[in-house]
C-alpha atoms as a PDB file:
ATOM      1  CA  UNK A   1      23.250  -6.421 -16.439  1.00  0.00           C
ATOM      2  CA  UNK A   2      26.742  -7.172 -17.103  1.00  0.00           C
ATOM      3  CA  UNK A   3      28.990  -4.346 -17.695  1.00  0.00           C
ATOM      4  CA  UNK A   4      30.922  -4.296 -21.212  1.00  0.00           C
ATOM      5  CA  UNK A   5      34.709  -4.784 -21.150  1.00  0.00           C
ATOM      6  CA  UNK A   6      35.368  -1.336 -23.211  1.00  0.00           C
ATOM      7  CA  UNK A   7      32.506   0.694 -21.087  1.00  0.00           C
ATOM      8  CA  UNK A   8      34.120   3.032 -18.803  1.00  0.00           C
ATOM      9  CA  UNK A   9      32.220   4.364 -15.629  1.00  0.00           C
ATOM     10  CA  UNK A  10      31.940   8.149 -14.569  1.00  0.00           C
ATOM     11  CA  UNK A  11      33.785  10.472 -15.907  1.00  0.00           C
ATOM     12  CA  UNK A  12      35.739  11.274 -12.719  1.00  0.00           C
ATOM     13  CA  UNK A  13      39.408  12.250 -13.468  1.00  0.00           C
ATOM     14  CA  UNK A  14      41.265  12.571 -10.452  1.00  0.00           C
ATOM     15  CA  UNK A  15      40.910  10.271  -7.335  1.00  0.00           C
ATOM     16  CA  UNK A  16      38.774  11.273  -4.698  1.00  0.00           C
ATOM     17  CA  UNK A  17      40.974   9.962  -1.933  1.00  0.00           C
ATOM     18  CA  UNK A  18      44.302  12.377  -3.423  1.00  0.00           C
ATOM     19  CA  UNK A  19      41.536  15.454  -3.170  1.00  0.00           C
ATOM     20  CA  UNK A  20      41.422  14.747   0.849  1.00  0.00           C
ATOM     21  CA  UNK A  21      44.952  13.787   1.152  1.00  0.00           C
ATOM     22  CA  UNK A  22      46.010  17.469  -0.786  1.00  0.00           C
ATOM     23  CA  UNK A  23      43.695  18.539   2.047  1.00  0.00           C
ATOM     24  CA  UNK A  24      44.922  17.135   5.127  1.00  0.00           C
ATOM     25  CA  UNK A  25      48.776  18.215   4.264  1.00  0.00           C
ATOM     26  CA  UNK A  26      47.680  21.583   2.866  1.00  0.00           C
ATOM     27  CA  UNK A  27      45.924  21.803   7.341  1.00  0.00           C
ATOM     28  CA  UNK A  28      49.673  20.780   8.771  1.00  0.00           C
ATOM     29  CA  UNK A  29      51.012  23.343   6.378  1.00  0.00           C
ATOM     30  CA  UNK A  30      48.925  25.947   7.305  1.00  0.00           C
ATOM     31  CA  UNK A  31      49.403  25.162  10.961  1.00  0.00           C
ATOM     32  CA  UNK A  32      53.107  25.937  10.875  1.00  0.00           C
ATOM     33  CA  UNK A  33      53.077  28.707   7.885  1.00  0.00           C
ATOM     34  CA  UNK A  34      50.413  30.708   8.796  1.00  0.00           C
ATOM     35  CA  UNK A  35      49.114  29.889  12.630  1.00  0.00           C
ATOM     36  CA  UNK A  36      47.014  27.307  14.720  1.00  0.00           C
ATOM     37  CA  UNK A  37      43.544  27.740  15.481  1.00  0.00           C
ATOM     38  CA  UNK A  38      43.098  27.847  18.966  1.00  0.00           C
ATOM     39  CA  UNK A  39      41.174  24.537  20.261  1.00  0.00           C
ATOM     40  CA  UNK A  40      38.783  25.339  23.499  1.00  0.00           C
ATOM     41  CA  UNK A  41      38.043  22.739  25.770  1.00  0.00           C
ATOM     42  CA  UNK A  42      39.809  20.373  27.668  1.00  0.00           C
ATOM     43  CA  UNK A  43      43.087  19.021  25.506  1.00  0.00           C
ATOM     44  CA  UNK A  44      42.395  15.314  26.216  1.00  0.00           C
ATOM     45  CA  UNK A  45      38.414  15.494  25.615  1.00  0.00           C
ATOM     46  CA  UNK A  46      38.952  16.840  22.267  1.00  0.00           C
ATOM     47  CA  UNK A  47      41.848  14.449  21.502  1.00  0.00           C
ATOM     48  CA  UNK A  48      39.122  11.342  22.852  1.00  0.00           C
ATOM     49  CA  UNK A  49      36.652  13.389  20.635  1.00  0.00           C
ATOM     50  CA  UNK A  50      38.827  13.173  17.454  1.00  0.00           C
ATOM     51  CA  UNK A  51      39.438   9.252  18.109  1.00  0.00           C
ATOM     52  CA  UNK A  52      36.056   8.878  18.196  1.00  0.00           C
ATOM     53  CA  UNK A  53      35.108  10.621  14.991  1.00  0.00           C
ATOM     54  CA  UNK A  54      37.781   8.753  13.205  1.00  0.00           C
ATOM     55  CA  UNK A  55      36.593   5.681  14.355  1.00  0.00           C
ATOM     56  CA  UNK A  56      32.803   6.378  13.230  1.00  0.00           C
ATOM     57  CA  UNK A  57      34.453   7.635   9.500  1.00  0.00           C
ATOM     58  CA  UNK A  58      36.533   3.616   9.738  1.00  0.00           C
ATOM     59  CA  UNK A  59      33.344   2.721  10.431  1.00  0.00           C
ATOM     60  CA  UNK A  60      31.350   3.657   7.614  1.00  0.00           C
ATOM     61  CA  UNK A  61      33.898   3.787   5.218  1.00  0.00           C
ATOM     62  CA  UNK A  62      35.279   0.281   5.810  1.00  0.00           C
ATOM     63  CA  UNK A  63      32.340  -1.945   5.227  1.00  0.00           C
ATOM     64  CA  UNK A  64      31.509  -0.156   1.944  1.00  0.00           C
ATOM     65  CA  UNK A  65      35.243  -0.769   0.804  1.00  0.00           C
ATOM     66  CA  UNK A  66      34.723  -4.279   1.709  1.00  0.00           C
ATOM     67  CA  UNK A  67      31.454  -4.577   0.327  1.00  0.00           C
ATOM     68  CA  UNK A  68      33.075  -3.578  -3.209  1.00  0.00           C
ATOM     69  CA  UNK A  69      35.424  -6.263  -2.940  1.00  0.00           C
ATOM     70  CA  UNK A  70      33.394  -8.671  -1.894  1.00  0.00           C
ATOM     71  CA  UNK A  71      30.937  -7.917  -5.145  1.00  0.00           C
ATOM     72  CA  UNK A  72      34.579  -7.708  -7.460  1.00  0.00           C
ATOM     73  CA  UNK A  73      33.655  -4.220  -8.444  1.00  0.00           C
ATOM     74  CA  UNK A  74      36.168  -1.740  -8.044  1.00  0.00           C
ATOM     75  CA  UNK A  75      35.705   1.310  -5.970  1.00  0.00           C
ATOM     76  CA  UNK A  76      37.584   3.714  -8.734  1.00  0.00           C
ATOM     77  CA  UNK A  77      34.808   5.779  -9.873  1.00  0.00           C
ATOM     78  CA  UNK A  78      36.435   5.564 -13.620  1.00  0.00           C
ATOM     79  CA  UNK A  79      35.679   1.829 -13.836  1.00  0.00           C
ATOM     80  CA  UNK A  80      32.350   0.586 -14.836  1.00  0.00           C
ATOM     81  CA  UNK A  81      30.057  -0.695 -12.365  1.00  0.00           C
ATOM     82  CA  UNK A  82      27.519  -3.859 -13.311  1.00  0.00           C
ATOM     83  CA  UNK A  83      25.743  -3.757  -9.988  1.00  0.00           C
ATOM     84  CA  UNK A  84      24.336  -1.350  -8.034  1.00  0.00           C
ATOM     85  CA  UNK A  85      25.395  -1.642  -3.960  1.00  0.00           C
ATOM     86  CA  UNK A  86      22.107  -1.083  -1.549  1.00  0.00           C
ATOM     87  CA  UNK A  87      23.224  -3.136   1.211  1.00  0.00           C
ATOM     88  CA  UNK A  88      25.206  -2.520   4.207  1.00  0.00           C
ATOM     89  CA  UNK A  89      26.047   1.411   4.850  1.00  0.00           C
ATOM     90  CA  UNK A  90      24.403   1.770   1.173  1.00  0.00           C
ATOM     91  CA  UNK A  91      21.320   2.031   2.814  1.00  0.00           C
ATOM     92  CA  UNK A  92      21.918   4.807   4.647  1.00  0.00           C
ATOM     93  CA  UNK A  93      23.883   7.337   2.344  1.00  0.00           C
ATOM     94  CA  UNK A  94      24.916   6.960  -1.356  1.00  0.00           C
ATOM     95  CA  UNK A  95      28.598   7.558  -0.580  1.00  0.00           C
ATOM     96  CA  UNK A  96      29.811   6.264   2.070  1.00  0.00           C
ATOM     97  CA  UNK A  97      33.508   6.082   1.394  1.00  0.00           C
ATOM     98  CA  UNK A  98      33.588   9.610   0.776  1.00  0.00           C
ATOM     99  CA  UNK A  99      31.340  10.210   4.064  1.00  0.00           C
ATOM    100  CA  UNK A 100      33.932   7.964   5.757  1.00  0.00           C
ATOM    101  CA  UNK A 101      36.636   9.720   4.937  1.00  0.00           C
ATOM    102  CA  UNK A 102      35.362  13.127   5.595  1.00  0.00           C
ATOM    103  CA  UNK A 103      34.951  12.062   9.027  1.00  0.00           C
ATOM    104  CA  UNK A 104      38.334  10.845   9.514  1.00  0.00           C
ATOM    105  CA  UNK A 105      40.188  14.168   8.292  1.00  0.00           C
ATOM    106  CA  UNK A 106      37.276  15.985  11.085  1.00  0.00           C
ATOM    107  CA  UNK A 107      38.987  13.296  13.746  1.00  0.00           C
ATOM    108  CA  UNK A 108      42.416  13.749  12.440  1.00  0.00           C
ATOM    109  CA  UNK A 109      42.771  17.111  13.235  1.00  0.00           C
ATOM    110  CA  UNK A 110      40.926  16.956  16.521  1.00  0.00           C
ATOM    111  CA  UNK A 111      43.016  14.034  17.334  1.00  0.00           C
ATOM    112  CA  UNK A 112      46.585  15.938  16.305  1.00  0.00           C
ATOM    113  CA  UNK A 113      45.243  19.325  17.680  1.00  0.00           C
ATOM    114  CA  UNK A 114      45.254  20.764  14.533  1.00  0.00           C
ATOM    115  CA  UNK A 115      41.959  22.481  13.468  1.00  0.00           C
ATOM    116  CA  UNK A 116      43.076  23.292  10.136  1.00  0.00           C
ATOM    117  CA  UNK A 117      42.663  19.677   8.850  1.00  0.00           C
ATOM    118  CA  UNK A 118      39.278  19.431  10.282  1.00  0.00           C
ATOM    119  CA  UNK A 119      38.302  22.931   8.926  1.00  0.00           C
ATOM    120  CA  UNK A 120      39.134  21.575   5.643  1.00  0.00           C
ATOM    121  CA  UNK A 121      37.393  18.465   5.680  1.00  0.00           C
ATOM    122  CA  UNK A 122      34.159  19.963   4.581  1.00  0.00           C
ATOM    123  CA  UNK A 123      36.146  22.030   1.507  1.00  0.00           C
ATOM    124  CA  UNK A 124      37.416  18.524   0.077  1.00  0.00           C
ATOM    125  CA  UNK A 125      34.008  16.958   0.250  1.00  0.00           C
ATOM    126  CA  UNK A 126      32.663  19.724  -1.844  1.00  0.00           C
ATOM    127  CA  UNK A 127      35.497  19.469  -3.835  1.00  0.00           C
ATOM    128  CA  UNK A 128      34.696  15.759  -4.512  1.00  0.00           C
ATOM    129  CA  UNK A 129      31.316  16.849  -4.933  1.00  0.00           C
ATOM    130  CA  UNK A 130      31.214  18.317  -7.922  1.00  0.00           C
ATOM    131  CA  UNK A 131      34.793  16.680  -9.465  1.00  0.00           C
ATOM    132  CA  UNK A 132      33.671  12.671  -8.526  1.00  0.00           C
ATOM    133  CA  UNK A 133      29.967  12.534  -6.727  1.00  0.00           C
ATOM    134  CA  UNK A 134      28.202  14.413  -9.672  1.00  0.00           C
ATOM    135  CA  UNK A 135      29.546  12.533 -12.356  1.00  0.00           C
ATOM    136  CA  UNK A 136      29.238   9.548 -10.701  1.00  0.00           C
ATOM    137  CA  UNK A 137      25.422   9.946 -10.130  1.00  0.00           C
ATOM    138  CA  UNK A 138      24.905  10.937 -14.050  1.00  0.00           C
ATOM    139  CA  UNK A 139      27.020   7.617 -14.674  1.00  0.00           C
ATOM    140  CA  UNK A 140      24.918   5.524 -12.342  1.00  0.00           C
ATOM    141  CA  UNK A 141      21.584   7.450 -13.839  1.00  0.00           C
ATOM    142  CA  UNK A 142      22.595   6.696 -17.154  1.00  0.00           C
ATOM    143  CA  UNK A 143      23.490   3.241 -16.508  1.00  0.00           C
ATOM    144  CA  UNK A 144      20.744   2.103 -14.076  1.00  0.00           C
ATOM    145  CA  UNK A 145      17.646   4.357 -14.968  1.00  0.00           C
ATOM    146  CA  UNK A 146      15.063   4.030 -12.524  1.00  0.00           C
ATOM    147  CA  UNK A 147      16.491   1.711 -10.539  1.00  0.00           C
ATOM    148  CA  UNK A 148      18.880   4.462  -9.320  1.00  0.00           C
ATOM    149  CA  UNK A 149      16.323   7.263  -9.520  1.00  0.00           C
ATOM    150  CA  UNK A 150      14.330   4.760  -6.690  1.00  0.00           C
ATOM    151  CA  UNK A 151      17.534   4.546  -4.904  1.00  0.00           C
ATOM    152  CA  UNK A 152      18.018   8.200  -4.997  1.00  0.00           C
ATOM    153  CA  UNK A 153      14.709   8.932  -3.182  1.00  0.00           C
ATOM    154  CA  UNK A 154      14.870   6.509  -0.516  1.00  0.00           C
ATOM    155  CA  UNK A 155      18.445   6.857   0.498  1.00  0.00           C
ATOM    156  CA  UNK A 156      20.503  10.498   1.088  1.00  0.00           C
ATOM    157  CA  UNK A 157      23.447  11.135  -1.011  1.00  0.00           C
ATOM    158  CA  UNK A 158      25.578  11.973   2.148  1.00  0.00           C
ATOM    159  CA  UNK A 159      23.415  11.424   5.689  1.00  0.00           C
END
């Protein structure tokens, strides 16, 4: 099904990625305005730890970039989409990018000592829950039918 050149796709209005960027400089702002949150363990281990987790986000959230590009749709959530993606880390979550990401600001502020950023990780995920990941399921629902109600039962919308 081709997509129209005046359709528009979900009705997202502000960028996921921005929502998680807010988020990570709102955790080194509250690191030096209010206090850090103590880290326990070994300093190194949990630095190792936070490289790790950021690369398992790059990981995830790479090849489903790619995979957009590779298909010429466009991962902006405001843009019509004439195909659903089910391959590569589609078949493991519905949102990969935005599980990606979520894993890098965890690693990030592991990484930089800075719990903050990691504490907030899981606030701008819900954030882009409702504001992008809602709307862009009734989009894909509405546009795809039961092809993306199958989808939806056989693969999780984050793990």
């Amino acid at each position: 099904m081709e997509a129209k050149s005046s359709e528009r796709g979900a009705n997202v209005r502000f960028a996921p990625p921005f929502v998680f960027l807010i988020s990570l400089l709102l955790g080194v702002v509250l690191r030096y305005a209010v206090a850090p949150i103590p880290l326990a363990g070994h300093g190194s281990l949990v630095r190792w730890a936070g490289v790790a987790i950021v690369l398992g986000g790059l990981t995830i959230g790479v090849p489903a970039r790619t995979l957009f590009a590779r298909t010429g749709q466009n991962p902006k959530p405001w843009t019509p989409s004439p195909e659903l993606l089910l391959s590569g880390p589609y078949r493991f979550t519905r949102n990969p990018m935005y599980v990606g990401v979520t894993l890098v600001q965890v690693g990030l502020g592991l990484a930089f000592k800075n719990l903050w950023i990691s504490v907030l990780a899981p606030f701008s995920l819900l954030v882009v829950h409702f504001t992008a990941v809602l709307p862009e399921e009734r989009y894909l629902t509405e546009r795809f039918g039961e092809s993306y109600r199958a989808y939806q039962e056989k693969v999780g919308r984050y793990l």
